[in-house]
C-alpha atoms as a PDB file:
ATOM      1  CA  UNK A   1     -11.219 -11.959  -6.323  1.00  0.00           C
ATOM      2  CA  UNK A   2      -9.541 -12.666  -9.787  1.00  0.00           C
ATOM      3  CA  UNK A   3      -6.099 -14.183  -9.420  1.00  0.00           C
ATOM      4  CA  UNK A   4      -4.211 -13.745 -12.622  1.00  0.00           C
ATOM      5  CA  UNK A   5      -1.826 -16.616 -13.713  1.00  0.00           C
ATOM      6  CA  UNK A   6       1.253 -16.821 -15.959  1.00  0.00           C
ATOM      7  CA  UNK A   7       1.126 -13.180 -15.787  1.00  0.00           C
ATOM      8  CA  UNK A   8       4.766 -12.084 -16.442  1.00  0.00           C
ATOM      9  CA  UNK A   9       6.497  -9.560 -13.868  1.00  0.00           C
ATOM     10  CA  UNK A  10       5.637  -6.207 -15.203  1.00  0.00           C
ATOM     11  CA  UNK A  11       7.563  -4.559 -12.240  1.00  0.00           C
ATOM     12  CA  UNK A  12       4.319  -2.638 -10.678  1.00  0.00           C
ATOM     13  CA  UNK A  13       1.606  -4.063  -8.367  1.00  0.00           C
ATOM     14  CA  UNK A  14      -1.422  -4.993 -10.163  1.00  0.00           C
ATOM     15  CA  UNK A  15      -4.351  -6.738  -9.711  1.00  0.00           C
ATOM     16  CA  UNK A  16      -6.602  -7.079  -6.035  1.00  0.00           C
ATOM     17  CA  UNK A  17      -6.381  -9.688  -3.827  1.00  0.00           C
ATOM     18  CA  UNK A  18      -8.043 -10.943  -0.400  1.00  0.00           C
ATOM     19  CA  UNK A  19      -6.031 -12.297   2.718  1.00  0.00           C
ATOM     20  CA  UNK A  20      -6.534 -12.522   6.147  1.00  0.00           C
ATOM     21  CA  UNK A  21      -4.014 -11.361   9.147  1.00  0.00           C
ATOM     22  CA  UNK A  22      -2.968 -13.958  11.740  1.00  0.00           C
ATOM     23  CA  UNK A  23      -2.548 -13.860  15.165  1.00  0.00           C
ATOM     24  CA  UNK A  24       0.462 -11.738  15.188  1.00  0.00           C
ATOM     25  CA  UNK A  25      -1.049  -9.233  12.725  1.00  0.00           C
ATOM     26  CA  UNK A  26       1.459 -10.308   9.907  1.00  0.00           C
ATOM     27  CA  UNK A  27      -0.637 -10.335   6.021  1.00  0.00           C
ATOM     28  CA  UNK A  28       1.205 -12.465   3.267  1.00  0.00           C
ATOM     29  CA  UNK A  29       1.753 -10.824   0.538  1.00  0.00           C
ATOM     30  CA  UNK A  30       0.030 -12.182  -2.709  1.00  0.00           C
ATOM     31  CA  UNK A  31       2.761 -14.290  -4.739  1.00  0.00           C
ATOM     32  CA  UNK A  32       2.553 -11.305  -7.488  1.00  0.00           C
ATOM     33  CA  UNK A  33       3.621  -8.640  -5.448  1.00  0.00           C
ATOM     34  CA  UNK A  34       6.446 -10.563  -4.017  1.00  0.00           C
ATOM     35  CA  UNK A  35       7.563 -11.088  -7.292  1.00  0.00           C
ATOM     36  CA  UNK A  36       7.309  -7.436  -7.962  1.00  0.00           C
ATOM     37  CA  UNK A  37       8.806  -6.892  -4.474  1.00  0.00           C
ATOM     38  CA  UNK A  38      12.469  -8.722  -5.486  1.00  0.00           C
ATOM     39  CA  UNK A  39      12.698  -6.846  -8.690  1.00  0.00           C
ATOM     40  CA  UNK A  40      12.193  -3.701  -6.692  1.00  0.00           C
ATOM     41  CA  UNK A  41      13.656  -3.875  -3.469  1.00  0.00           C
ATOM     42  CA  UNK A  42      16.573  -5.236  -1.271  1.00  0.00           C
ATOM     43  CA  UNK A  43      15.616  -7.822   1.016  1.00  0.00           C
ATOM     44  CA  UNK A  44      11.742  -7.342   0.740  1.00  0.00           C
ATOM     45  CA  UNK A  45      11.986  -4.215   2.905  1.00  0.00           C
ATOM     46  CA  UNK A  46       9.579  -1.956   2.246  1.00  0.00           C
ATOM     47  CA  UNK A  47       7.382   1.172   3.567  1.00  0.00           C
ATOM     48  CA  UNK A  48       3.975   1.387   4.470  1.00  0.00           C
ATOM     49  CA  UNK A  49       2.039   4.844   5.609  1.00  0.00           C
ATOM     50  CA  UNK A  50      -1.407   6.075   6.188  1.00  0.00           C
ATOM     51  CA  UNK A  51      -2.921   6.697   2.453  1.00  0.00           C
ATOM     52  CA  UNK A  52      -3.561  10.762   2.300  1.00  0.00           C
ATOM     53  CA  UNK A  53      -6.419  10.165   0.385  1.00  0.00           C
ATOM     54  CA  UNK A  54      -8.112   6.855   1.237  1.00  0.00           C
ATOM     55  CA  UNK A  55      -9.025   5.095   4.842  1.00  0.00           C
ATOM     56  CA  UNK A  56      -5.903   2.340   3.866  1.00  0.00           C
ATOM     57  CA  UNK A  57      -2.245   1.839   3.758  1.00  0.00           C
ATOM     58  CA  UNK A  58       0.020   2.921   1.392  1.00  0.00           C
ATOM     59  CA  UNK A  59       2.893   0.593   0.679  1.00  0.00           C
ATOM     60  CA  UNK A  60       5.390   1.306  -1.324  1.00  0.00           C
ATOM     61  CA  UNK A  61       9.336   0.511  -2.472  1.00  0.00           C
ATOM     62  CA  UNK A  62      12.320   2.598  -0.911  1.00  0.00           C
ATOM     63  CA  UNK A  63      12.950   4.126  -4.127  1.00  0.00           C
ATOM     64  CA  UNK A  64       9.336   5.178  -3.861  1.00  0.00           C
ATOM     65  CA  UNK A  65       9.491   6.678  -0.565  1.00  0.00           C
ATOM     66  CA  UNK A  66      13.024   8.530  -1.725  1.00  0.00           C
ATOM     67  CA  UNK A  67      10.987   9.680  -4.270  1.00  0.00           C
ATOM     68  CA  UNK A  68       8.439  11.333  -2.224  1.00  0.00           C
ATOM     69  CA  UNK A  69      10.996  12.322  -0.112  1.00  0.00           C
ATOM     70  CA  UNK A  70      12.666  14.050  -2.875  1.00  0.00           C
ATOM     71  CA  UNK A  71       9.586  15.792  -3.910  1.00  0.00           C
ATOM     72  CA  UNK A  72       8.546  17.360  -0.353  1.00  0.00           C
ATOM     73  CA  UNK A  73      12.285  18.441  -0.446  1.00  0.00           C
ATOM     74  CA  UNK A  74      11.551  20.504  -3.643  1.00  0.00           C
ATOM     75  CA  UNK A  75       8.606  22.627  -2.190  1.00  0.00           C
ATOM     76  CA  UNK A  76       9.008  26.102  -0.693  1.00  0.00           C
ATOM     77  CA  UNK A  77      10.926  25.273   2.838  1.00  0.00           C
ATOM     78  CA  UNK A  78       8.654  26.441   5.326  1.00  0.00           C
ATOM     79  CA  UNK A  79       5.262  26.142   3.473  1.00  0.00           C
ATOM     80  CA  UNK A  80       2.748  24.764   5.305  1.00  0.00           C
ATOM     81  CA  UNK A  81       1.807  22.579   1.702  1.00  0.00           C
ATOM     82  CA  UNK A  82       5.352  21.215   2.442  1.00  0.00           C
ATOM     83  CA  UNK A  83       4.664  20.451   5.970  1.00  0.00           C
ATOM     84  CA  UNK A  84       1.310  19.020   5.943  1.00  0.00           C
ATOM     85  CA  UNK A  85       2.351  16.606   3.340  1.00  0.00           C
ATOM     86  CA  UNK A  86       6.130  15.632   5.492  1.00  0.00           C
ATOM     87  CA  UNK A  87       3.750  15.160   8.195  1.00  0.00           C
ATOM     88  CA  UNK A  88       1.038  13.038   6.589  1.00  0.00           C
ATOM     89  CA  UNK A  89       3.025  10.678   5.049  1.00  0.00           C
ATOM     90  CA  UNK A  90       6.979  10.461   6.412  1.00  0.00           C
ATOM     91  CA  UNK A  91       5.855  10.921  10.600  1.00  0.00           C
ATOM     92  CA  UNK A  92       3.962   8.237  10.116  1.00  0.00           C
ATOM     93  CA  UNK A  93       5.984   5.701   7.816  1.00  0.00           C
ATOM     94  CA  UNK A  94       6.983   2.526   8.623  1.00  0.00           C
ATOM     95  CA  UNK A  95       9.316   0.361   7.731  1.00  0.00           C
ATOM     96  CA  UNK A  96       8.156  -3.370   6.867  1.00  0.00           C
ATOM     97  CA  UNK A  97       9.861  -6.318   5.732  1.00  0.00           C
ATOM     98  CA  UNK A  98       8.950  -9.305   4.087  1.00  0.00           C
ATOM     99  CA  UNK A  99       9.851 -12.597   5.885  1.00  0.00           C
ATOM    100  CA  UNK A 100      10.853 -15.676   4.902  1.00  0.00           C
ATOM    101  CA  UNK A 101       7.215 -16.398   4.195  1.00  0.00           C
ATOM    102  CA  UNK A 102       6.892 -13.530   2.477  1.00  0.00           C
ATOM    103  CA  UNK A 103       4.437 -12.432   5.460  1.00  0.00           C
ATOM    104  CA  UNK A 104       4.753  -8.384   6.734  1.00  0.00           C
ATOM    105  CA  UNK A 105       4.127  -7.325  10.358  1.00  0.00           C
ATOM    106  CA  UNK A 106       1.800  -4.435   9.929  1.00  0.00           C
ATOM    107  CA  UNK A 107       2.249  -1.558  13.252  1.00  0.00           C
ATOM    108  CA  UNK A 108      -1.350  -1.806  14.773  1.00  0.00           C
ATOM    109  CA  UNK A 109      -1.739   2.408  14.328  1.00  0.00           C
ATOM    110  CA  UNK A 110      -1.809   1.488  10.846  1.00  0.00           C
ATOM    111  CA  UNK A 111      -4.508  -1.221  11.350  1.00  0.00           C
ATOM    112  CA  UNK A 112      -6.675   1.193  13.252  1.00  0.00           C
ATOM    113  CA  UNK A 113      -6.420   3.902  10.957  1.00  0.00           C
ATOM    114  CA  UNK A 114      -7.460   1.501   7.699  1.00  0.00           C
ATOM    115  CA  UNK A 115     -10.072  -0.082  10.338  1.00  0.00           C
ATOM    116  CA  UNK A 116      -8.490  -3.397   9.377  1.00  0.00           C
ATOM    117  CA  UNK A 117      -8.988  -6.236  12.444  1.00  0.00           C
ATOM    118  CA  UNK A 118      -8.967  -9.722  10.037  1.00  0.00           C
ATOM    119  CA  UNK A 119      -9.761  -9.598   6.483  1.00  0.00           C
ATOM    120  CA  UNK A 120      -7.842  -7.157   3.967  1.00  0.00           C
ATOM    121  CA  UNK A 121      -7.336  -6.719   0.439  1.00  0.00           C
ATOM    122  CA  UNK A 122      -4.501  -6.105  -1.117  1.00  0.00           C
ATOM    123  CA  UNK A 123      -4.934  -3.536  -3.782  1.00  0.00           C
ATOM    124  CA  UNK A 124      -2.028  -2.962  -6.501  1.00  0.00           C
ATOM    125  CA  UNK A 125      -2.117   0.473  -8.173  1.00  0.00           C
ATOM    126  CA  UNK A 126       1.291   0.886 -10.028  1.00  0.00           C
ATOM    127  CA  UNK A 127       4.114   1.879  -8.168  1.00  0.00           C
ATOM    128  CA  UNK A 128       2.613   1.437  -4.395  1.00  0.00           C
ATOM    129  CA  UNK A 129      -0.128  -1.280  -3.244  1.00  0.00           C
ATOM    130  CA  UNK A 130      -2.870  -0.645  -0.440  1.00  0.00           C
ATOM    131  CA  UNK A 131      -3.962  -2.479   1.779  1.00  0.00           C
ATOM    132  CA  UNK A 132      -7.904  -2.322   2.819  1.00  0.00           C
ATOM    133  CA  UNK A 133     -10.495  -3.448   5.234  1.00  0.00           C
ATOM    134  CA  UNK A 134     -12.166  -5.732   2.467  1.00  0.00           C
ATOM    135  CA  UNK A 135     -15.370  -4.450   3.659  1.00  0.00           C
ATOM    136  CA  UNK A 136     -14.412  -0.643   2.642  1.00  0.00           C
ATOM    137  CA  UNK A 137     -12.160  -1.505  -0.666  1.00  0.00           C
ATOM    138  CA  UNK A 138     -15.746  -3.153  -1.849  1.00  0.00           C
ATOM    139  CA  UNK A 139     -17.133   0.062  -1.522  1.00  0.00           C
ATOM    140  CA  UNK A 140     -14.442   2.370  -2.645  1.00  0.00           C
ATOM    141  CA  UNK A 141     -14.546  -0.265  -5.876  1.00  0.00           C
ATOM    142  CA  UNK A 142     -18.322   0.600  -6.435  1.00  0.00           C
ATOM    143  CA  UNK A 143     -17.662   4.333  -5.545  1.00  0.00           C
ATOM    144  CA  UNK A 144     -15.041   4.246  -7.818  1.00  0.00           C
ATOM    145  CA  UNK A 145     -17.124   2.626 -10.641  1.00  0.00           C
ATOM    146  CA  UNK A 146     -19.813   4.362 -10.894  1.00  0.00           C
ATOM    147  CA  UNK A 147     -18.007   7.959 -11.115  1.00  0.00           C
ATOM    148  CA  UNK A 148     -16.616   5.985 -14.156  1.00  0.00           C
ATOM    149  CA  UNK A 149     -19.693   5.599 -15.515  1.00  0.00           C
ATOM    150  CA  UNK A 150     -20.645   9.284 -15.259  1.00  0.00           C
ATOM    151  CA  UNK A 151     -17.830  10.588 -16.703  1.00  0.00           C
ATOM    152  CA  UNK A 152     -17.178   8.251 -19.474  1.00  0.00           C
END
């Protein structure tokens, strides 16, 4: 995939990138994001969740997740809206943190629910980045692309 260089550190994930996992299930973390990462977070911990609307996971910042946090705290107390969202996303959060080779251990219920065994992408879209099976970001891409098309 396109690997941007010289690109300054705009603060948000950007850009899509390949990797594979090793042996222990750790991904490295494209050189962008890490750089994104240290701006963002303290000691490269960050927070990774079953997307709510893709088959991928959602990474994202602890400011992020306080911020979602924040939100589901704002809806009516015992709606079920308020519920179904606490449980989609913080039941099933994870902390991750970047080590010294900027590597992340990812849990394996969040491999099995992206369907992620080897190859991933890693998928930068502002504020959070996914991470996909390569085979299903490639279609989600095309997916993607073509509703573009229609509606443009």
């Amino acid at each position: 995939m396109y690997e941007p260089t010289g690109m300054q550190n705009l603060g948000i994930f950007i850009s899509t990138y390949e990797s594979k996992l090793d042996s222990a299930k750790r991904a490295s973390i494209p050189p962008n994001f890490r750089d994104v990462i240290a701006k963002l977070s303290v000691d490269g911990l960050l927070y990774a969740y079953p997307s709510i609307l893709n088959e991928c996971i959602e990474v994202c910042t602890p400011s992020r997740i306080n911020n979602i946090s924040v939100h589901i705290e704002g809806m009516e107390m015992f709606s079920r809206e308020r519920d179904e969202i606490a449980t989609a996303v913080l039941s099933t959060c994870y902390p991750v943190q970047l080590d010294k080779k900027g590597r992340i251990a990812i849990p394996e219920f969040l491999l099995d629910f992206a369907q992620i065994s080897n190859n991933v992408s890693f998928v930068g879209k502002g504020e959070i980045f996914e991470i996909w099976n390569v085979d299903k970001f490639a279609q989600e891409y095309k997916r993607v692309r073509g509703l573009l098309k229609v509606i443009s």
